[in-house]
C-alpha atoms as a PDB file:
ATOM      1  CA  UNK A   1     111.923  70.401  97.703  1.00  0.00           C
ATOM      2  CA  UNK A   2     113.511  72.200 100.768  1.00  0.00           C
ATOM      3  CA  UNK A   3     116.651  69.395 100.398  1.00  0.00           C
ATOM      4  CA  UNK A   4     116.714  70.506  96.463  1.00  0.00           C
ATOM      5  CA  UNK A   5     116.739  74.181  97.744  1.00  0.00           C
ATOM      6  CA  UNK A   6     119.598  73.384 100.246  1.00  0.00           C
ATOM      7  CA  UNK A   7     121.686  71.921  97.474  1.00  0.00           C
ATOM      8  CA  UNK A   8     120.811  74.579  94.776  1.00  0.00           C
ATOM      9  CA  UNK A   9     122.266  76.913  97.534  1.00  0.00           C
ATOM     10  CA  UNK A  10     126.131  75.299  97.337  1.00  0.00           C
ATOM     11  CA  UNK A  11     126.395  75.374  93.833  1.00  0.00           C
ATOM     12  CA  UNK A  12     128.902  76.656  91.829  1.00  0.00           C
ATOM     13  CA  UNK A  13     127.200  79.280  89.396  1.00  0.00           C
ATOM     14  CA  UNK A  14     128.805  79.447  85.653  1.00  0.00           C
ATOM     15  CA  UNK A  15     128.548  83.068  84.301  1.00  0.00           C
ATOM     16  CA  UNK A  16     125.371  82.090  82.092  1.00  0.00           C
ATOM     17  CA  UNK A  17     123.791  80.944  85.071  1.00  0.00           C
ATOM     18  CA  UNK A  18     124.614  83.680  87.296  1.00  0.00           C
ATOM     19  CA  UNK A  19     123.711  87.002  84.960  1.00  0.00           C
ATOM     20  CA  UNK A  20     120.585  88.369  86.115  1.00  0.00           C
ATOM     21  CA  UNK A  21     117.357  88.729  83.778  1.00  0.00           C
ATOM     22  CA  UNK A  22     115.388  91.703  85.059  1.00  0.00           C
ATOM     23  CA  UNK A  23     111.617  90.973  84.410  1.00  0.00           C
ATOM     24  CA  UNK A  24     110.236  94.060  85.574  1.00  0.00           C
ATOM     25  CA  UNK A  25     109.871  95.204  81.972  1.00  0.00           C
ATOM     26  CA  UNK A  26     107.204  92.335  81.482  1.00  0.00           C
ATOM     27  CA  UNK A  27     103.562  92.958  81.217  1.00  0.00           C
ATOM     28  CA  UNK A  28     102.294  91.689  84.396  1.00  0.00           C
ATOM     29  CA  UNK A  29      98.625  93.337  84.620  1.00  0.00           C
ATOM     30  CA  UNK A  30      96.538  90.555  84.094  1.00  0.00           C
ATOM     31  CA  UNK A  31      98.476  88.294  86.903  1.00  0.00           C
ATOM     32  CA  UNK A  32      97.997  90.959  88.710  1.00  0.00           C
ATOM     33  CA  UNK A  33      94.098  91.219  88.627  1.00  0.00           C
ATOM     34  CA  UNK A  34      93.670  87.667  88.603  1.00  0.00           C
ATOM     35  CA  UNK A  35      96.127  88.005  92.131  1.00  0.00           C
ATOM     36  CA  UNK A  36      93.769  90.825  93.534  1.00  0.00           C
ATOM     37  CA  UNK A  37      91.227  88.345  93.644  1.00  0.00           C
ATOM     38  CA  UNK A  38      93.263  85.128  95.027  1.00  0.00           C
ATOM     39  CA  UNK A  39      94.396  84.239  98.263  1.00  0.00           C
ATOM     40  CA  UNK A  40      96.684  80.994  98.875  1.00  0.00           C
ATOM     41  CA  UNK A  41      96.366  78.301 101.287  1.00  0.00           C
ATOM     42  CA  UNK A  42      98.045  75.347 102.392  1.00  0.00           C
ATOM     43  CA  UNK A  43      96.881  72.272 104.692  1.00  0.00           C
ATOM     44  CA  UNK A  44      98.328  71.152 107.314  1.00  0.00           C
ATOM     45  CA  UNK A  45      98.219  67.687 106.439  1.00  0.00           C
ATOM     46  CA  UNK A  46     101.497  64.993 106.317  1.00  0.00           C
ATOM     47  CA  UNK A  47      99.298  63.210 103.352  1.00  0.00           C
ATOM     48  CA  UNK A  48      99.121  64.511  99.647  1.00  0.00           C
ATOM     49  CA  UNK A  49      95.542  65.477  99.083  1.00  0.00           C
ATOM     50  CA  UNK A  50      94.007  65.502  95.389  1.00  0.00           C
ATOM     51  CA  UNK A  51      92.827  69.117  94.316  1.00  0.00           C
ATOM     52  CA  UNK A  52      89.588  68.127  93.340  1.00  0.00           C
ATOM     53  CA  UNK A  53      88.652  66.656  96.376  1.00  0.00           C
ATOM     54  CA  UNK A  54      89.908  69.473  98.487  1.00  0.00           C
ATOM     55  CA  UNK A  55      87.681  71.899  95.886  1.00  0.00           C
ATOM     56  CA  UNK A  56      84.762  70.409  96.321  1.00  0.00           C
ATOM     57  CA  UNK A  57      85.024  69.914  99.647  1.00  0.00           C
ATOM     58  CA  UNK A  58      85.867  73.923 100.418  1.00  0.00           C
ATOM     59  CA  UNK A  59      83.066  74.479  97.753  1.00  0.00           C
ATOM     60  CA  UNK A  60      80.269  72.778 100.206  1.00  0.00           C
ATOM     61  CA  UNK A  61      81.638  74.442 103.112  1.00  0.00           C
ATOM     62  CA  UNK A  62      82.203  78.027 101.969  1.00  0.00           C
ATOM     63  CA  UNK A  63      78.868  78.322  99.567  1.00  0.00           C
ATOM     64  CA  UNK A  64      79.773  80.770  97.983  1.00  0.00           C
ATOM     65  CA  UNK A  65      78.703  82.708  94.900  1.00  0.00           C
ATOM     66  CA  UNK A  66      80.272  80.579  92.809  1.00  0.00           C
ATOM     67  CA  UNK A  67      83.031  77.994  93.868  1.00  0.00           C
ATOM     68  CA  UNK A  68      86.689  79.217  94.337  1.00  0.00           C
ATOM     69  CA  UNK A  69      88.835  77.648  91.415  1.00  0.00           C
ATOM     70  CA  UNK A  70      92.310  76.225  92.860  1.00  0.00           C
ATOM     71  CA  UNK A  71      95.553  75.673  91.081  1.00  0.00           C
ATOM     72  CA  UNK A  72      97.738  73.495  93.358  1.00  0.00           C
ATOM     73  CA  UNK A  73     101.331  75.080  93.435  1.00  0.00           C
ATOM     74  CA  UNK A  74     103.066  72.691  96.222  1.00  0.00           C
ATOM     75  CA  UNK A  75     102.254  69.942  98.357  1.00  0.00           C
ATOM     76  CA  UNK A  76      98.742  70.665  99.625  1.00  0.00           C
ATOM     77  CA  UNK A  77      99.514  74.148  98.481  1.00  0.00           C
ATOM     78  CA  UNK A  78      96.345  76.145  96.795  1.00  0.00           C
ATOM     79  CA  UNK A  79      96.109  79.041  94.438  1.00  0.00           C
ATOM     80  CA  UNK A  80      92.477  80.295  95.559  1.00  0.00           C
ATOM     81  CA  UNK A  81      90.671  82.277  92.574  1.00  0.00           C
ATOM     82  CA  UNK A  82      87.451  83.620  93.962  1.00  0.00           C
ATOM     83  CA  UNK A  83      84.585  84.950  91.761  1.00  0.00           C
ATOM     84  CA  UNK A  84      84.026  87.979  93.530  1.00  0.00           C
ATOM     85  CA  UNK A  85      85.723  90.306  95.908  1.00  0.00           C
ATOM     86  CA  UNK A  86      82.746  89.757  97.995  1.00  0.00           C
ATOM     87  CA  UNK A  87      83.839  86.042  98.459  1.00  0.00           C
ATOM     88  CA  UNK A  88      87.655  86.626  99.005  1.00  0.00           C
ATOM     89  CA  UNK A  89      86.628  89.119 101.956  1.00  0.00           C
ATOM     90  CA  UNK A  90      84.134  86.698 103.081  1.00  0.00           C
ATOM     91  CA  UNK A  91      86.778  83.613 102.687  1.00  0.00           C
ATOM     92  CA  UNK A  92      89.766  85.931 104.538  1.00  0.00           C
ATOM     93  CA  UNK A  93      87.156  87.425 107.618  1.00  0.00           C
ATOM     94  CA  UNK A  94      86.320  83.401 108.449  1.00  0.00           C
ATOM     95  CA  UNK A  95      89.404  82.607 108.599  1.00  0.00           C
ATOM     96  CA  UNK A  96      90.804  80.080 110.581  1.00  0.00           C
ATOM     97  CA  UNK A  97      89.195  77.210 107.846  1.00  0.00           C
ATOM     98  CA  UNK A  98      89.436  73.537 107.583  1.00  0.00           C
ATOM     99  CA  UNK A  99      89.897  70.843 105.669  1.00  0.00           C
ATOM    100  CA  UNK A 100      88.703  67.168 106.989  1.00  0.00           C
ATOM    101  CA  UNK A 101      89.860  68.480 110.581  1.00  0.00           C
ATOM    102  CA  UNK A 102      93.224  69.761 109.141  1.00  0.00           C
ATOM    103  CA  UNK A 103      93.859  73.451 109.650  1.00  0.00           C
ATOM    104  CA  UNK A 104      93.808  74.965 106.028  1.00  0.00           C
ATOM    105  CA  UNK A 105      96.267  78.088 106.666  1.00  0.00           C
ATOM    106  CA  UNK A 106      94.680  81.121 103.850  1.00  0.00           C
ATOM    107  CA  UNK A 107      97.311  83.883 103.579  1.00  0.00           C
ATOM    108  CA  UNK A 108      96.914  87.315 101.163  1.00  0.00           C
ATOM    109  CA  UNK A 109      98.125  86.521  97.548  1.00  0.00           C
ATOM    110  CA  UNK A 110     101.553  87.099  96.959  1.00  0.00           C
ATOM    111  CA  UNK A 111     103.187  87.156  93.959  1.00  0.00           C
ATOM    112  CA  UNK A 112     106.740  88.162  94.551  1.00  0.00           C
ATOM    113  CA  UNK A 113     107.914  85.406  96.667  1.00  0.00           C
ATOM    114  CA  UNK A 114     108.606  82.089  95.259  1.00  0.00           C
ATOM    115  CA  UNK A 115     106.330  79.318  96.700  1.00  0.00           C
ATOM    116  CA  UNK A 116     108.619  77.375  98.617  1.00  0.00           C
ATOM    117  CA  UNK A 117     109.724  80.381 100.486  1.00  0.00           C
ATOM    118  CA  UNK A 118     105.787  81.355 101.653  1.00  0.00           C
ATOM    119  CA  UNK A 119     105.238  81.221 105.657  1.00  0.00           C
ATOM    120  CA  UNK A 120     102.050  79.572 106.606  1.00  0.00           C
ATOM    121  CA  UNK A 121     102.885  78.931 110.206  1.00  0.00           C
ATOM    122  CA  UNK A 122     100.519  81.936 111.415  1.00  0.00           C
ATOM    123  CA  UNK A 123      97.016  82.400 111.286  1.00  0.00           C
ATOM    124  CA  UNK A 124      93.896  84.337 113.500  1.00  0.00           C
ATOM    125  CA  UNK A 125      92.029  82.799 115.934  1.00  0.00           C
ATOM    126  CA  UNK A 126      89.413  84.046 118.370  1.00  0.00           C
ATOM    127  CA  UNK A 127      90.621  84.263 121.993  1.00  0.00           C
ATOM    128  CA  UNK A 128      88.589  84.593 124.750  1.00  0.00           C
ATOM    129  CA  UNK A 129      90.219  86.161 128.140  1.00  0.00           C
ATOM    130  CA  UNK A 130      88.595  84.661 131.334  1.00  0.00           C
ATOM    131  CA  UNK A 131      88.326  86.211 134.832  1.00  0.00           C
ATOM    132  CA  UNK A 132      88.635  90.001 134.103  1.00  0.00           C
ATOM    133  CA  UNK A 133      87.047  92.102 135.873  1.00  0.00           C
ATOM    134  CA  UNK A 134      84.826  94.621 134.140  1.00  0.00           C
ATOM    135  CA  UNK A 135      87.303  97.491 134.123  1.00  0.00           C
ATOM    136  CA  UNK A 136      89.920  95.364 131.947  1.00  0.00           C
ATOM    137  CA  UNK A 137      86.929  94.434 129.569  1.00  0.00           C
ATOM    138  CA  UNK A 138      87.477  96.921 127.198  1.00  0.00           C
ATOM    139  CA  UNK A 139      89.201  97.599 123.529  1.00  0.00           C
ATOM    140  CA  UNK A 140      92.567  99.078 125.803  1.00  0.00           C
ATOM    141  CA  UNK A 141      92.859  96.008 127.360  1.00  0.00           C
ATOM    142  CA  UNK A 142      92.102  93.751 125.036  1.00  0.00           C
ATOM    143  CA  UNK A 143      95.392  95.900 122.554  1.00  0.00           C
ATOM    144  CA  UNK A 144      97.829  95.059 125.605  1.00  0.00           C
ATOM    145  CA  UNK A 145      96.026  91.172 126.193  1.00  0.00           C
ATOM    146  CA  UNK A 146      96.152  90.758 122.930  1.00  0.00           C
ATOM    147  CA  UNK A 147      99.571  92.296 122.093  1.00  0.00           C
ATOM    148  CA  UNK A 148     101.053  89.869 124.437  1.00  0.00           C
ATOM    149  CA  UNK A 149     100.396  86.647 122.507  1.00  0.00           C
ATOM    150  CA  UNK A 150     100.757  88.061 118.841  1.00  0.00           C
ATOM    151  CA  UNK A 151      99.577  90.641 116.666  1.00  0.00           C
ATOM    152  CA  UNK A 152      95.781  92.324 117.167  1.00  0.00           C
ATOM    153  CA  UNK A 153      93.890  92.312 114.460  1.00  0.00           C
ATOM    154  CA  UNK A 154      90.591  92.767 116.426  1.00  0.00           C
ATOM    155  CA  UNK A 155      88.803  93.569 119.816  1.00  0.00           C
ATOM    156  CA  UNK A 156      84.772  92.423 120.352  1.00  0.00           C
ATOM    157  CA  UNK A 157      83.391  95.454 121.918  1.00  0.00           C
ATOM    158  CA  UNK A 158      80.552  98.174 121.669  1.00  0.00           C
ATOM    159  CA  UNK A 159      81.009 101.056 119.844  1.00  0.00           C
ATOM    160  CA  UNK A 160      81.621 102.878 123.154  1.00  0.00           C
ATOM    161  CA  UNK A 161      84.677 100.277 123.232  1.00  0.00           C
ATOM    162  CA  UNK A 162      83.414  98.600 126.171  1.00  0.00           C
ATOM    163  CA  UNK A 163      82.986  94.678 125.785  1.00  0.00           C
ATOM    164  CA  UNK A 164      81.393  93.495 129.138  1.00  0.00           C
ATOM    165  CA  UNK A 165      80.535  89.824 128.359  1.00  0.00           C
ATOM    166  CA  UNK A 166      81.362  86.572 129.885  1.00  0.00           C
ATOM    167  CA  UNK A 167      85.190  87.072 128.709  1.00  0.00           C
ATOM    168  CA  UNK A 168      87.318  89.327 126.413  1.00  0.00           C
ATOM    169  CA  UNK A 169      87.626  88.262 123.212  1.00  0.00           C
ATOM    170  CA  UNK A 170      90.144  88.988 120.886  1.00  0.00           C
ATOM    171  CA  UNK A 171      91.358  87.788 117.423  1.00  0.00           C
ATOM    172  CA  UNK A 172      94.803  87.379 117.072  1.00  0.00           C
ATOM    173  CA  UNK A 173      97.311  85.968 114.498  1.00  0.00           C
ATOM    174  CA  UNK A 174      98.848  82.973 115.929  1.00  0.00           C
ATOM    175  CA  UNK A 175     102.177  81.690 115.426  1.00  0.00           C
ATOM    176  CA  UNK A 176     101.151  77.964 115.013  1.00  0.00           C
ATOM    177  CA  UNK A 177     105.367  76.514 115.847  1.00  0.00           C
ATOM    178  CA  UNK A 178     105.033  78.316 119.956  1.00  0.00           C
ATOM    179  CA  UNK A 179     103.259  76.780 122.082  1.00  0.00           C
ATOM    180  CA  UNK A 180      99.837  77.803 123.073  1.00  0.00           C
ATOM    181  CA  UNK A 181      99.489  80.378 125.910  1.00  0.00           C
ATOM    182  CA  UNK A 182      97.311  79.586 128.910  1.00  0.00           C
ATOM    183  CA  UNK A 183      96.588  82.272 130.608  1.00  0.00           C
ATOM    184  CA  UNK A 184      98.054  85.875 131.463  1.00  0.00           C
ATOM    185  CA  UNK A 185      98.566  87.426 134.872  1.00  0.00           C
ATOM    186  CA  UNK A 186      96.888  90.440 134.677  1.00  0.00           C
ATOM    187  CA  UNK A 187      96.934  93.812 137.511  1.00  0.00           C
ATOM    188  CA  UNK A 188      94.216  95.843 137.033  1.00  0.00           C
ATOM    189  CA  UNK A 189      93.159  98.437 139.516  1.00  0.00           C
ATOM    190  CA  UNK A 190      96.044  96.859 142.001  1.00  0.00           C
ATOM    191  CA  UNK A 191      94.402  93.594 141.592  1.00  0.00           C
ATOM    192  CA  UNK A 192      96.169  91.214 140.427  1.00  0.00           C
ATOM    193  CA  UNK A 193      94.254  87.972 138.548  1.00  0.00           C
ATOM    194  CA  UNK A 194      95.044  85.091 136.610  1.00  0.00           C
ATOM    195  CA  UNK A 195      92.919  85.340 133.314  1.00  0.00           C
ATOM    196  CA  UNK A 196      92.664  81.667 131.621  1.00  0.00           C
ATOM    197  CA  UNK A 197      92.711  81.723 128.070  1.00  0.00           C
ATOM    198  CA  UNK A 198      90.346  79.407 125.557  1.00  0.00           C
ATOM    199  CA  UNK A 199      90.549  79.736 121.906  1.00  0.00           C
ATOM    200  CA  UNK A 200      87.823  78.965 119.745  1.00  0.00           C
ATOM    201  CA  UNK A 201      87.982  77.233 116.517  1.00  0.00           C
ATOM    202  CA  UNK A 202      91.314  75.786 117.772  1.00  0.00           C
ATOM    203  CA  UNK A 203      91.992  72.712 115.145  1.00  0.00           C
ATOM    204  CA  UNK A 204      94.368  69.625 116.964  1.00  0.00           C
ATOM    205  CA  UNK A 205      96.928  70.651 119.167  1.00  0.00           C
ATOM    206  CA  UNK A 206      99.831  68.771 121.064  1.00  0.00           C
ATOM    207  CA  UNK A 207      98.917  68.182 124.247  1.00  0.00           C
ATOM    208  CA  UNK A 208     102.147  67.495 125.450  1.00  0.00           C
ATOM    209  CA  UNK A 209     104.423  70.695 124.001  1.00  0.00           C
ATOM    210  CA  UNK A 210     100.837  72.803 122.874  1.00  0.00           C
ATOM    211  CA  UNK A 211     102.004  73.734 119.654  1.00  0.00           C
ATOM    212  CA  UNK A 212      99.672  73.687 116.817  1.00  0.00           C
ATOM    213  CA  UNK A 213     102.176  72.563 114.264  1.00  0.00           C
ATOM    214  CA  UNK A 214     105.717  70.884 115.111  1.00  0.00           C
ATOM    215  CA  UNK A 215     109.511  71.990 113.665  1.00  0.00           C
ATOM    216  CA  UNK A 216     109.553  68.365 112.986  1.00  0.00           C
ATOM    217  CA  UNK A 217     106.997  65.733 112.168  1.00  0.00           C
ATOM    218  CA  UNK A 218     106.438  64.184 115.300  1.00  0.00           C
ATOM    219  CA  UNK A 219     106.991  66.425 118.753  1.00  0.00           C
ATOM    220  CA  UNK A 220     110.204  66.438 120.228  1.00  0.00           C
ATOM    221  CA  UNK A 221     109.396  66.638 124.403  1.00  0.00           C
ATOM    222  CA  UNK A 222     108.704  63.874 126.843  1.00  0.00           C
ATOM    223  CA  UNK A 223     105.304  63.896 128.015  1.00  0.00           C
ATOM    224  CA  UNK A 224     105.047  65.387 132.229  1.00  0.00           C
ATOM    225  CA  UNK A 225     103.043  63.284 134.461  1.00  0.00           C
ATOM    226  CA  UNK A 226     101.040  66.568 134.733  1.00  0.00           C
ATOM    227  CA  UNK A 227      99.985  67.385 131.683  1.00  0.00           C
ATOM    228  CA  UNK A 228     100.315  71.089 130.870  1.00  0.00           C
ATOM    229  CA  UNK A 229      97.976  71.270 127.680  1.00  0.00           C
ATOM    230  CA  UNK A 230      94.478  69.661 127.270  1.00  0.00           C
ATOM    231  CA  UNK A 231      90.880  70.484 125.650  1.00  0.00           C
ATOM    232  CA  UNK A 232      90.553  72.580 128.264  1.00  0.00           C
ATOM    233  CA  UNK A 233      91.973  75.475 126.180  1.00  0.00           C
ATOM    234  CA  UNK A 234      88.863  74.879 123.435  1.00  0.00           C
ATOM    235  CA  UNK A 235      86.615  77.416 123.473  1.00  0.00           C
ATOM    236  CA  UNK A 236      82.682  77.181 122.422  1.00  0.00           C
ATOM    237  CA  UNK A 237      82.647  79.511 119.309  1.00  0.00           C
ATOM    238  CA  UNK A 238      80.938  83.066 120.871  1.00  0.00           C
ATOM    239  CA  UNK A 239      79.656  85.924 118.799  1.00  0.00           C
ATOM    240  CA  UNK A 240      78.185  88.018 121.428  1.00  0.00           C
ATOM    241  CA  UNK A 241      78.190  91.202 120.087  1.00  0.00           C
ATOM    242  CA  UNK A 242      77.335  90.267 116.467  1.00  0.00           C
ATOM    243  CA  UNK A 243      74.434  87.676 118.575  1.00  0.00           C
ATOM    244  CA  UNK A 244      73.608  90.210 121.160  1.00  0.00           C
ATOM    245  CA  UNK A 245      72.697  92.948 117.989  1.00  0.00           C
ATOM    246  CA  UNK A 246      70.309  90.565 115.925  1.00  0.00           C
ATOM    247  CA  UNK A 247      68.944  89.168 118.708  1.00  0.00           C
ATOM    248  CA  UNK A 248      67.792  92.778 119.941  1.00  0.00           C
ATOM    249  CA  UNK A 249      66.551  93.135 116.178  1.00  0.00           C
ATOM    250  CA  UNK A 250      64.551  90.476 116.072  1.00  0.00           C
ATOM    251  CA  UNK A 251      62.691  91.129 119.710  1.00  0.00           C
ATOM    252  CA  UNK A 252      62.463  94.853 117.854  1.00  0.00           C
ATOM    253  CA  UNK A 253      61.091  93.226 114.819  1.00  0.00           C
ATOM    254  CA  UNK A 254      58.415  90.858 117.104  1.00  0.00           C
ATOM    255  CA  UNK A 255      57.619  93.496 119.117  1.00  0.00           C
ATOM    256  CA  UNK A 256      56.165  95.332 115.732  1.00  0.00           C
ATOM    257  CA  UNK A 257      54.537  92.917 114.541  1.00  0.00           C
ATOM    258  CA  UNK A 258      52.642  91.902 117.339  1.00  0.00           C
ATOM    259  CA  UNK A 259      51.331  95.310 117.482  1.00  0.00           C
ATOM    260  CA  UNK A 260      50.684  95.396 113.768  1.00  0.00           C
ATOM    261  CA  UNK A 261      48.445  92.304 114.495  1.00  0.00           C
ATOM    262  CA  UNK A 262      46.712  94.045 117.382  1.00  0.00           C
ATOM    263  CA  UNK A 263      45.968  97.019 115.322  1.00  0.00           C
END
C-alpha cells in the first residue's frame, strides 16, 4: 500500500479528479458515537493474522463485559468496538497488550486520518528508575526522569507525591523506532548516580540496536562483541502502590474479623 501511495503521489491529476468534494455537510453522528467507543490497534507482526483468531484471542485475555467486535481496516490493523465505556477505559489504562507475544499497539479512535497514514510506533510502558536515592523518589523527579525518555503520562506515588519504593516508576509513551534507554545520570543533592532503567511488560526487543520495532524488516547494525542491550532491561511487573493499598485493606479487614470472632 505505502508503494501505491508513493505512486498516487506523482500523478498527473485531470480537473475531475482534482476538484474537491467537501463532506463536512454529511451526517456523521452515528460514526461518531460508534468512534467514541472504539479504539484501533495494530500488531506488530510481519505475518497476516485472521480477525477471528485475533478476536477471540483478545476476547480470553481482556474478559470483558462483552467481547470487543473488530473490523480489520489494514494489515493486522483493528477497528476495536467495545460494549461499554467501562471496557474501552479498562482496554486503554492496560495498555501495552499482546497478541501471541507480538506487541498489539491500541491508539485513541481517529476518524479524520486515513488509515495508512495512522502512527503506531508509540505506546506506554511502565519504567522503573533504579538507584535513586529517596530525595529523587518523588512525582518532581519522576516529570524530569520521565520527560527525558518521552512523554509522562504517569508517576506511582502517594498522595503526598512521595513514591519511596524499591525504584521510581513511571509510565511513559515510548517511541518503539529509538532505541531503548538504559539508564540516566542523575545529580541529586550534588550527588551524582547512575539510575539503571528496567521496563516492565517490555514485548521482544533487538538486542543488538534495542529498538522495539525496526525502519526496516530486519535491523540494520552489526552486532558489538559487547553487547549493549539484553533481558537485563525486563522488569518484573510491580504495582506497589496499588499492592501496598489492598494489602493494608485486607490486614484491616483480618484484623476485624478476628475480633468479630473473639467477641
Amino acid at each position: 500500500m505505502d508503494g501505491l501511495q508513493n505512486q498516487w503521489c506523482n500523478l498527473r491529476l485531470s480537473e475531475e479528479e482534482d476538484a474537491s468534494i467537501v463532506l463536512e455537510d454529511v451526517d456523521v453522528s452515528v460514526v461518531k458515537s460508534k468512534g467514541d467507543l472504539s479504539l484501533i490497534g495494530k500488531i506488530w507482526c510481519d505475518r497476516q493474522l485472521g480477525k477471528q483468531v485475533v478476536e477471540s484471542t483478545m476476547a480470553r485475555i481482556w474478559r470483558l463485559s462483552k467481547p470487543a467486535v473488530m473490523k480489520e481496516v489494514g494489515k493486522n490493523v483493528f477497528v476495536l468496538s467495545f460494549a461499554t465505556h467501562a471496557d474501552k477505559e479498562r482496554i486503554e489504562a492496560g495498555r501495552p497488550s499482546f497478541f501471541d507475544g507480538q506487541l498489539f499497539v491500541i491508539i485513541p479512535f481517529d476518524g479524520i486520518t486515513p488509515v495508512q497514514a495512522l502512527k503506531f510506533d508509540a505506546a506506554p510502558f511502565w519504567v522503573q528508575f533504579h538507584n535513586l536515592p529517596l530525595f529523587g523518589m518523588n512525582k518532581e523527579y519522576g516529570v524530569k526522569l520521565g520527560g527525558s525518555i518521552g512523554s509522562v503520562l504517569e508517576v506511582d506515588v502517594d498522595h503526598d507525591e512521595v513514591g519511596w519504593g524499591s525504584c521510581l516508576r513511571v509510565k511513559i509513551m515510548i517511541d518503539l523506532k529509538k532505541s531503548l534507554a538504559r539508564g540516566r545520570t542523575c545529580t541529586v543533592q550534588g550527588t551524582k548516580v547512575w539510575c539503571p532503567i528496567q521496563y516492565e511488560k517490555l514485548p521482544r526487543f533487538c538486542f543488538t540496536c534495542g529498538r522495539i520495532i525496526h525502519e526496516n524488516s530486519t535491523c540494520q547494525l552489526e552486532p558489538k562483541a559487547t553487547p549493549q542491550f539484553g533481558a537485563w532491561l525486563q522488569a518484573e511487573s510491580s504495582f506497589k502502590r496499588k499492592w501496598e493499598s489492598l494489602q493494608e485493606h485486607n490486614i484491616k479487614g483480618g484484623a476485624m474479623n478476628n475480633r468479630v470472632m473473639q467477641e
